[in-house]
PDB file of N, CA and C in Angstrom:
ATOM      1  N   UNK A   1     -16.946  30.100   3.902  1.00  0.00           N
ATOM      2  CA  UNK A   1     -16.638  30.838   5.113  1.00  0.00           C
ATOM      3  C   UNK A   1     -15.120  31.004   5.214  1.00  0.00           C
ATOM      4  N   UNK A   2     -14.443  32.208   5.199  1.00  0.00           N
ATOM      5  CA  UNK A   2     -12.934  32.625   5.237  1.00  0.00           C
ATOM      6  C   UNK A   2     -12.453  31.927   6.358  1.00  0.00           C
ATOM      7  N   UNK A   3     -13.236  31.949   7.590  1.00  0.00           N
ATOM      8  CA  UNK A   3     -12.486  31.155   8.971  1.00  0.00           C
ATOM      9  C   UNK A   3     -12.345  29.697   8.728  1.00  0.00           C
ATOM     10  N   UNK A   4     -13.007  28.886   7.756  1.00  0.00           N
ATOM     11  CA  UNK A   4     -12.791  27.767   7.722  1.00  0.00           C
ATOM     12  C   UNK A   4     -11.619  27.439   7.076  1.00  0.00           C
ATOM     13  N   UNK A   5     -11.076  28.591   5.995  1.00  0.00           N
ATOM     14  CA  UNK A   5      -9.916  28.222   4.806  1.00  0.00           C
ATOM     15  C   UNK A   5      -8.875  28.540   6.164  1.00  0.00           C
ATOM     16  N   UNK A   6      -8.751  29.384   6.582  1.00  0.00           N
ATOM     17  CA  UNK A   6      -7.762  30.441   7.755  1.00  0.00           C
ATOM     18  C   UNK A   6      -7.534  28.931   8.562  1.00  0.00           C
ATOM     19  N   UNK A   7      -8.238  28.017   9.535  1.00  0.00           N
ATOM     20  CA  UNK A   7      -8.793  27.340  10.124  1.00  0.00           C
ATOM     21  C   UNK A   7      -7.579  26.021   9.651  1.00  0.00           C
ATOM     22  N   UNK A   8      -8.104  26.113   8.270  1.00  0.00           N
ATOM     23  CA  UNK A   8      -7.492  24.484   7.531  1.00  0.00           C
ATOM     24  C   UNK A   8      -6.080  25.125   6.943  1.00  0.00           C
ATOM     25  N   UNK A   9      -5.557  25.987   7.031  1.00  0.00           N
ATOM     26  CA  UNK A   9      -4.148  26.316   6.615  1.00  0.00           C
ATOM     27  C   UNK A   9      -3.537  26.063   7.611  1.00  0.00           C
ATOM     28  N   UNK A  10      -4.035  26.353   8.875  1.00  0.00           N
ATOM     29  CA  UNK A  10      -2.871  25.229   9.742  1.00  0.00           C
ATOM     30  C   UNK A  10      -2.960  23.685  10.229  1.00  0.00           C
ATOM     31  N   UNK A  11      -3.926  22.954   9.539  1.00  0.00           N
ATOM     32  CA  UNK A  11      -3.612  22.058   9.692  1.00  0.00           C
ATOM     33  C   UNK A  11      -2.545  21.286   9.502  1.00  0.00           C
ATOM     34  N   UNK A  12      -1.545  20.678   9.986  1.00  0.00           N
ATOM     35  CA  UNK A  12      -0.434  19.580   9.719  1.00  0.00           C
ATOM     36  C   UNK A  12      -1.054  18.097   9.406  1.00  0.00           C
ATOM     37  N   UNK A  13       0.047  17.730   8.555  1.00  0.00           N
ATOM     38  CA  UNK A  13      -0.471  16.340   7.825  1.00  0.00           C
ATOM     39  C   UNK A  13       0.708  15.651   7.518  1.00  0.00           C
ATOM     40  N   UNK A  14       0.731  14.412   7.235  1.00  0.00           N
ATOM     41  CA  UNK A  14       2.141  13.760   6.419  1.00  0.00           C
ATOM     42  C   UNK A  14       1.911  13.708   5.273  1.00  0.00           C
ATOM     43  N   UNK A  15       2.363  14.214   4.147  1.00  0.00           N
ATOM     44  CA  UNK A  15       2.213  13.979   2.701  1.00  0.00           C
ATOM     45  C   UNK A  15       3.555  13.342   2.258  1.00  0.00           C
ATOM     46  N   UNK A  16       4.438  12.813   2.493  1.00  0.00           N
ATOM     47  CA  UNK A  16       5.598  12.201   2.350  1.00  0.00           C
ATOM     48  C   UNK A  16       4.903  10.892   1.998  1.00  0.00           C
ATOM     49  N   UNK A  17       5.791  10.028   1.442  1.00  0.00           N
ATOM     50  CA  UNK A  17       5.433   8.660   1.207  1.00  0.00           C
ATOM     51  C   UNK A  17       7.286   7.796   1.680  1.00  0.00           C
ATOM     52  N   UNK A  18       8.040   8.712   2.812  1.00  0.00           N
ATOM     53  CA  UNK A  18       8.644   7.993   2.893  1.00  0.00           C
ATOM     54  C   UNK A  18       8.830   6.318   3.671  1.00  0.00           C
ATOM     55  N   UNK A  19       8.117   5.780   4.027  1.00  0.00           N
ATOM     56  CA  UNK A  19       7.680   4.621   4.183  1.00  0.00           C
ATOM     57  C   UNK A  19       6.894   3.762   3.573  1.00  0.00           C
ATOM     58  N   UNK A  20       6.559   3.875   2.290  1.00  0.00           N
ATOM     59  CA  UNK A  20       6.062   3.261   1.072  1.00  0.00           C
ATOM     60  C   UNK A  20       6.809   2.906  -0.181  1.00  0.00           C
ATOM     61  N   UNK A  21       6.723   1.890  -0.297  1.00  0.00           N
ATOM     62  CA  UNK A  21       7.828   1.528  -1.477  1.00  0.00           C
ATOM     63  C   UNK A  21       6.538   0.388  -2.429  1.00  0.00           C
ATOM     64  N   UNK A  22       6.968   0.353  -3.684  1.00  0.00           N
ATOM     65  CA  UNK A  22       6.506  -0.192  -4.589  1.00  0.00           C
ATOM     66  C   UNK A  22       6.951  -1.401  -4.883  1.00  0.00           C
ATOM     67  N   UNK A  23       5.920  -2.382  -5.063  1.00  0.00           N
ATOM     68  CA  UNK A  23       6.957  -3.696  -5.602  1.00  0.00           C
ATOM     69  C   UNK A  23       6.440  -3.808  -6.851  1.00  0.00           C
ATOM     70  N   UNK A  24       7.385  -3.927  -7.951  1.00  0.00           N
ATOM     71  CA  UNK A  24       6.971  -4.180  -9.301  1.00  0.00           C
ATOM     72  C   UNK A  24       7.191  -6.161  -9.762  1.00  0.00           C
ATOM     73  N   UNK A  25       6.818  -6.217 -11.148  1.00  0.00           N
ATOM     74  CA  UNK A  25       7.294  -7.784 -11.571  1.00  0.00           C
ATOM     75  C   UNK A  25       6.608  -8.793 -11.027  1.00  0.00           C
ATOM     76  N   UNK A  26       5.295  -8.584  -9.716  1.00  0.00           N
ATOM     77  CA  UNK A  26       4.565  -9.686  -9.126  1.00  0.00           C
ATOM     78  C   UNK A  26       3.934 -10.288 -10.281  1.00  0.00           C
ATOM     79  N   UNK A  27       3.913 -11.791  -9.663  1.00  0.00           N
ATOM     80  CA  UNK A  27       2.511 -12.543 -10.638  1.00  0.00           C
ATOM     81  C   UNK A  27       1.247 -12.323 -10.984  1.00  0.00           C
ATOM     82  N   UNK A  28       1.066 -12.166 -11.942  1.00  0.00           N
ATOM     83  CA  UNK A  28      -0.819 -12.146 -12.283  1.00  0.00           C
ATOM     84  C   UNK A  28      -1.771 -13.169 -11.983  1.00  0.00           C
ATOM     85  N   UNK A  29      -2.050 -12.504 -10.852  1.00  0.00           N
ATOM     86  CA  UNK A  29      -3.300 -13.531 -10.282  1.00  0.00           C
ATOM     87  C   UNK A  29      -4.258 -13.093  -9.664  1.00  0.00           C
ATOM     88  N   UNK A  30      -5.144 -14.454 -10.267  1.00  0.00           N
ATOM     89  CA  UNK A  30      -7.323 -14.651  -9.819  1.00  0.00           C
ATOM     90  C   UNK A  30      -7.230 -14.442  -8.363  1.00  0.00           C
ATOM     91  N   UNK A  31      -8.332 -14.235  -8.281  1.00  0.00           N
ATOM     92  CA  UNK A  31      -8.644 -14.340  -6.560  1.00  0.00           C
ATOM     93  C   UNK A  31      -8.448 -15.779  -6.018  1.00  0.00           C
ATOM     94  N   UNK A  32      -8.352 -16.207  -6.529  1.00  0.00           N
ATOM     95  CA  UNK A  32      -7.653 -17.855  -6.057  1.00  0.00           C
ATOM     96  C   UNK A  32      -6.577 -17.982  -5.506  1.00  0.00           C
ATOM     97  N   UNK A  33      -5.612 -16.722  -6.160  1.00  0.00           N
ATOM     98  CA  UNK A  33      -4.287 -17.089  -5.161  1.00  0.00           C
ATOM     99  C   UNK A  33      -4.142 -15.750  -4.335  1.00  0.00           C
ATOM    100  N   UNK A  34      -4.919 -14.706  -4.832  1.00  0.00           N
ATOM    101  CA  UNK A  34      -4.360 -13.500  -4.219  1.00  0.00           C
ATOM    102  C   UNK A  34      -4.128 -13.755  -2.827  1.00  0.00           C
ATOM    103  N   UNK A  35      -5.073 -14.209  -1.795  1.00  0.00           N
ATOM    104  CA  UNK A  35      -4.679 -14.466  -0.516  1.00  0.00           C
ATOM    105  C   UNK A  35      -2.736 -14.503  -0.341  1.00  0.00           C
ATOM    106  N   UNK A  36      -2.551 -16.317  -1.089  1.00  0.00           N
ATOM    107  CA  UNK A  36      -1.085 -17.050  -0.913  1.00  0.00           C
ATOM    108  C   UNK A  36      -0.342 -15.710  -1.556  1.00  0.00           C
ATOM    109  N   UNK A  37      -0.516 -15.455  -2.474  1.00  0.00           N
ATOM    110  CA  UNK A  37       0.473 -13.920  -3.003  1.00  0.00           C
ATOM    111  C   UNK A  37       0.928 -13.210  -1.438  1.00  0.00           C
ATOM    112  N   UNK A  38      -0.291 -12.845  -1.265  1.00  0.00           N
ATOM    113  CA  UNK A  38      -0.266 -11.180  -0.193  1.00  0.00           C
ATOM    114  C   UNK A  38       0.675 -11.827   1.090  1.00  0.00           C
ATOM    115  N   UNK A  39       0.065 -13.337   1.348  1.00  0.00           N
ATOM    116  CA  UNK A  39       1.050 -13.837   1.766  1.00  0.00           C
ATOM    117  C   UNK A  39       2.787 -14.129   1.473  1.00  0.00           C
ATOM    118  N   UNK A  40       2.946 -14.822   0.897  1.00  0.00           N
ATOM    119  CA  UNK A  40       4.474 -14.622   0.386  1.00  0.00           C
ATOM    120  C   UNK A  40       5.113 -12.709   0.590  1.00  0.00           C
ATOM    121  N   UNK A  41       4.302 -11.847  -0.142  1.00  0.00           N
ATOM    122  CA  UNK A  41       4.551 -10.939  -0.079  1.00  0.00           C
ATOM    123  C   UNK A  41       4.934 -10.284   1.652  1.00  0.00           C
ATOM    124  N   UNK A  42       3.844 -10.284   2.163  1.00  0.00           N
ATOM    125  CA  UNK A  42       4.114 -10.044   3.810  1.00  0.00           C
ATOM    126  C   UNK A  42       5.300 -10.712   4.184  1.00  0.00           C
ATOM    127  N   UNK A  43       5.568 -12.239   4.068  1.00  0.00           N
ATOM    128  CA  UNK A  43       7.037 -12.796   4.844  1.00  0.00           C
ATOM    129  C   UNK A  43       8.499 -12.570   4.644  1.00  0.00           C
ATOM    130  N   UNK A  44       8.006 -12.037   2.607  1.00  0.00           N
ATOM    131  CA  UNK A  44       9.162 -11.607   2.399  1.00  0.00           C
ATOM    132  C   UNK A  44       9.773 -10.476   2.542  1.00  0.00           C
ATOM    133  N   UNK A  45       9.049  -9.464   2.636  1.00  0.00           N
ATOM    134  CA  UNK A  45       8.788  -7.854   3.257  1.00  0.00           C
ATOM    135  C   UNK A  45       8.607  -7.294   4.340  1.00  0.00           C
ATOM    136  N   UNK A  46       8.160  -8.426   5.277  1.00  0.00           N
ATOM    137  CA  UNK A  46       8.367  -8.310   6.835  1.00  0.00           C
ATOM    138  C   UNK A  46       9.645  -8.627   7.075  1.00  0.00           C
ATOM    139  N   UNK A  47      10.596  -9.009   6.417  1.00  0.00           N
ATOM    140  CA  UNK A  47      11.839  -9.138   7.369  1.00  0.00           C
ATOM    141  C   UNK A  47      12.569  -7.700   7.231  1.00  0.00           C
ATOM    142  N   UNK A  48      11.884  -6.712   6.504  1.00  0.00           N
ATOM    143  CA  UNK A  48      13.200  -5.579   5.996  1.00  0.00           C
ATOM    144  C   UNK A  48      12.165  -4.651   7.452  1.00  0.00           C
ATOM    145  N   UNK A  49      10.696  -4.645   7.614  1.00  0.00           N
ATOM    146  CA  UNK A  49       9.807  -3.952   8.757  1.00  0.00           C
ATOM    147  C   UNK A  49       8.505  -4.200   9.196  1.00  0.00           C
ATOM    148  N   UNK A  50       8.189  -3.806   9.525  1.00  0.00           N
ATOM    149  CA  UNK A  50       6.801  -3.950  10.237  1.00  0.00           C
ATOM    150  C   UNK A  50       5.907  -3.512   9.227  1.00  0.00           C
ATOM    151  N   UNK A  51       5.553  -4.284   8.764  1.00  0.00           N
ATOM    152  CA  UNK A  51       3.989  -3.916   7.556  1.00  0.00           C
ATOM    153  C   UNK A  51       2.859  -3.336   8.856  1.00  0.00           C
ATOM    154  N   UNK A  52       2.705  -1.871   8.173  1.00  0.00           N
ATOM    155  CA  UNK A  52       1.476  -1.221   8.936  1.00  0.00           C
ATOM    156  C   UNK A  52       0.264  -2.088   8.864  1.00  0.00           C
ATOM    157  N   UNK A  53      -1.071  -2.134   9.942  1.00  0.00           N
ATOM    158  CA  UNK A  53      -2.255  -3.035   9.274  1.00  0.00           C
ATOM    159  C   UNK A  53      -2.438  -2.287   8.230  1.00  0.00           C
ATOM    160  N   UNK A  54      -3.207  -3.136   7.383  1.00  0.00           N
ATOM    161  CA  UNK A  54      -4.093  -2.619   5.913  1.00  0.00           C
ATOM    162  C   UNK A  54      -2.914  -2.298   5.344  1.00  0.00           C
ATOM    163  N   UNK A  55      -1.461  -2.385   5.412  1.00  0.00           N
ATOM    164  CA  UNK A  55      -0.411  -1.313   4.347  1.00  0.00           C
ATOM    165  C   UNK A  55      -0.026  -2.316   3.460  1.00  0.00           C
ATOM    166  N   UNK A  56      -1.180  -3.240   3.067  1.00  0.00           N
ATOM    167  CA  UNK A  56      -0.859  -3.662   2.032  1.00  0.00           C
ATOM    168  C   UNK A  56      -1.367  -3.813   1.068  1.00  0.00           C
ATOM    169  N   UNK A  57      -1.155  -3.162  -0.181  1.00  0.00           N
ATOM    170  CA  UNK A  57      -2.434  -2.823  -1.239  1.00  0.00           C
ATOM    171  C   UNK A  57      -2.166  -3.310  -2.702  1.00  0.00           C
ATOM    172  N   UNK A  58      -2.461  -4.416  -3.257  1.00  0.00           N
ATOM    173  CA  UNK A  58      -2.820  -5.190  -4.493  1.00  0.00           C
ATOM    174  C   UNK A  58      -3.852  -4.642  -5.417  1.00  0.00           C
ATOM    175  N   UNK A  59      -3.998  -3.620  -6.324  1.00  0.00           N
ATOM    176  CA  UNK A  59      -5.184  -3.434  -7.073  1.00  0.00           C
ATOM    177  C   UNK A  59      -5.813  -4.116  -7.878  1.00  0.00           C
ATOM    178  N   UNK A  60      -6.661  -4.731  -7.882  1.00  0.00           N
ATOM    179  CA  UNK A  60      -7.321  -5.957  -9.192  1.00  0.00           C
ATOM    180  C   UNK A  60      -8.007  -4.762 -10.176  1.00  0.00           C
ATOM    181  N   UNK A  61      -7.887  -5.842 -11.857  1.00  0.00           N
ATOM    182  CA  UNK A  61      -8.584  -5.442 -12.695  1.00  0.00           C
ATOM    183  C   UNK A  61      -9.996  -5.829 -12.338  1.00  0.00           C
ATOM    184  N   UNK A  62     -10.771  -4.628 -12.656  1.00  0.00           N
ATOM    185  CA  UNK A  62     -12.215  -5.134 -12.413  1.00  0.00           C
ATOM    186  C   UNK A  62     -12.763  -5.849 -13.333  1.00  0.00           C
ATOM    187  N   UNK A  63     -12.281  -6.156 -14.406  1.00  0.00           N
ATOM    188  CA  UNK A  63     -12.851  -6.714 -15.388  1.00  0.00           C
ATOM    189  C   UNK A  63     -12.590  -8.451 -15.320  1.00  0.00           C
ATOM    190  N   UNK A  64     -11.216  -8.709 -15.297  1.00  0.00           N
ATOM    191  CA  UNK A  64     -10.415  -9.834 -14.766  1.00  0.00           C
ATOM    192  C   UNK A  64     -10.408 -10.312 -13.547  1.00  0.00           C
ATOM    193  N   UNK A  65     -10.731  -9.710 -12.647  1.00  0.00           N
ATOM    194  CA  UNK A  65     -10.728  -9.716 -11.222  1.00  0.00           C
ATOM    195  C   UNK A  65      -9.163 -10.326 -10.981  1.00  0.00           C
ATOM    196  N   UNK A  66      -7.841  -9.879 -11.578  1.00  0.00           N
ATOM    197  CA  UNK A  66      -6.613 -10.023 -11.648  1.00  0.00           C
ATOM    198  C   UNK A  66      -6.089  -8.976 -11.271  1.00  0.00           C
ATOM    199  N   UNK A  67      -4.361  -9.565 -10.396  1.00  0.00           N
ATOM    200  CA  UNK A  67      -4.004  -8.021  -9.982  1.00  0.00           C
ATOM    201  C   UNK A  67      -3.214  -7.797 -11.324  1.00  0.00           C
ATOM    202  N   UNK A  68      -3.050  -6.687 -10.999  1.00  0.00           N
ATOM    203  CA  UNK A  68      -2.040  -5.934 -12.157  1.00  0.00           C
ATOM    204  C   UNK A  68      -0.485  -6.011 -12.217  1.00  0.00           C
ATOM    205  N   UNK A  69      -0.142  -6.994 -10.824  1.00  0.00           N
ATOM    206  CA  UNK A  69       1.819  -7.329 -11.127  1.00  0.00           C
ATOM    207  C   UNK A  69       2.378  -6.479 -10.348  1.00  0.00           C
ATOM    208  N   UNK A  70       1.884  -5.679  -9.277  1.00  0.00           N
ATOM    209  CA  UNK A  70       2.545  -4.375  -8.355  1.00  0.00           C
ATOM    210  C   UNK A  70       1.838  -4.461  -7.477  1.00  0.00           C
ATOM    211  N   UNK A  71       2.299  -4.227  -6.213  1.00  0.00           N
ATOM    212  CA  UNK A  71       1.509  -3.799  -5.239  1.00  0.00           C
ATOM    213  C   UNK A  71       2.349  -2.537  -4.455  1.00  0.00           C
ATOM    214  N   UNK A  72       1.511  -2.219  -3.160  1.00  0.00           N
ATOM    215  CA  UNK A  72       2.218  -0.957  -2.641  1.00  0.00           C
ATOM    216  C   UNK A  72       2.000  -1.404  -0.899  1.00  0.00           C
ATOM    217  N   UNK A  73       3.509  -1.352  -0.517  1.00  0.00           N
ATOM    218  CA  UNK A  73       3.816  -1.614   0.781  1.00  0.00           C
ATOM    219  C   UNK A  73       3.905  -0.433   1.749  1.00  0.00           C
ATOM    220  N   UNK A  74       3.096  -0.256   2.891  1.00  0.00           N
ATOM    221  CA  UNK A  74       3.513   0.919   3.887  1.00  0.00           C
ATOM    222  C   UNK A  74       3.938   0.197   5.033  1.00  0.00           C
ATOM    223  N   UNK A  75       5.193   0.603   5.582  1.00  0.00           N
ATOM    224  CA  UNK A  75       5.823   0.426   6.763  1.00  0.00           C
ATOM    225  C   UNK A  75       5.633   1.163   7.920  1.00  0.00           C
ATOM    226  N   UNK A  76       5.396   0.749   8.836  1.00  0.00           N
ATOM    227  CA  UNK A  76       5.234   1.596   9.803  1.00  0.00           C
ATOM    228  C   UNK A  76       6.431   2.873  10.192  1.00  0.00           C
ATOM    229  N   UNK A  77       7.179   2.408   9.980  1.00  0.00           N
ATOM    230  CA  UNK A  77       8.768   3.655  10.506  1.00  0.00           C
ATOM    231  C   UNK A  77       9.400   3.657   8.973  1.00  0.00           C
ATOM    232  N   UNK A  78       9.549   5.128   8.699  1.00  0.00           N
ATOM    233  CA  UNK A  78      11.032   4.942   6.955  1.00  0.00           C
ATOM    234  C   UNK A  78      12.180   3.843   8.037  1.00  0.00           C
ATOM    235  N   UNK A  79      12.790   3.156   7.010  1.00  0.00           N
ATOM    236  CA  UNK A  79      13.784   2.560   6.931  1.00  0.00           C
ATOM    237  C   UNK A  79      15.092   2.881   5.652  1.00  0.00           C
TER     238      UNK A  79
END
């Protein structure tokens, strides 16, 4: 339906990622420590802003159930 494309061209959105930053060099770890990780990670990264809820994202190997050494931080405001 043409009115739906017409419709969704004005939608506005944020596609920026300026409040997301990457942390590289983390430890490789089981679900045993991921908790204490995400922790450390939050206290040390909360002092630069406000970690959005959920803006904090660790991907595990599915095979390993290990993260991969990076995670990805969203802040609520760019800094």
């Amino acid at each position: 339906d043409d009115e739906d494309v017409i419709e969704s061209e004005n939608l506005d959105f944020d596609s920026g990622f300026e409040n997301v930053i990457v942390v590289d060099n983390l430890p490789v770890v089981g679900l045993d420590k991921f908790e204490k990780l995400e922790g450390v990670i939050r206290k040390i990264f909360g002092q630069i802003g406000t970690i959005k809820e959920k803006g904090l994202w660790m991907p595990l190997n599915q095979d390993t159930q290990k993260t991969h050494g990076y995670c990805f931080i969203e802040f609520s405001s760019k800094q």
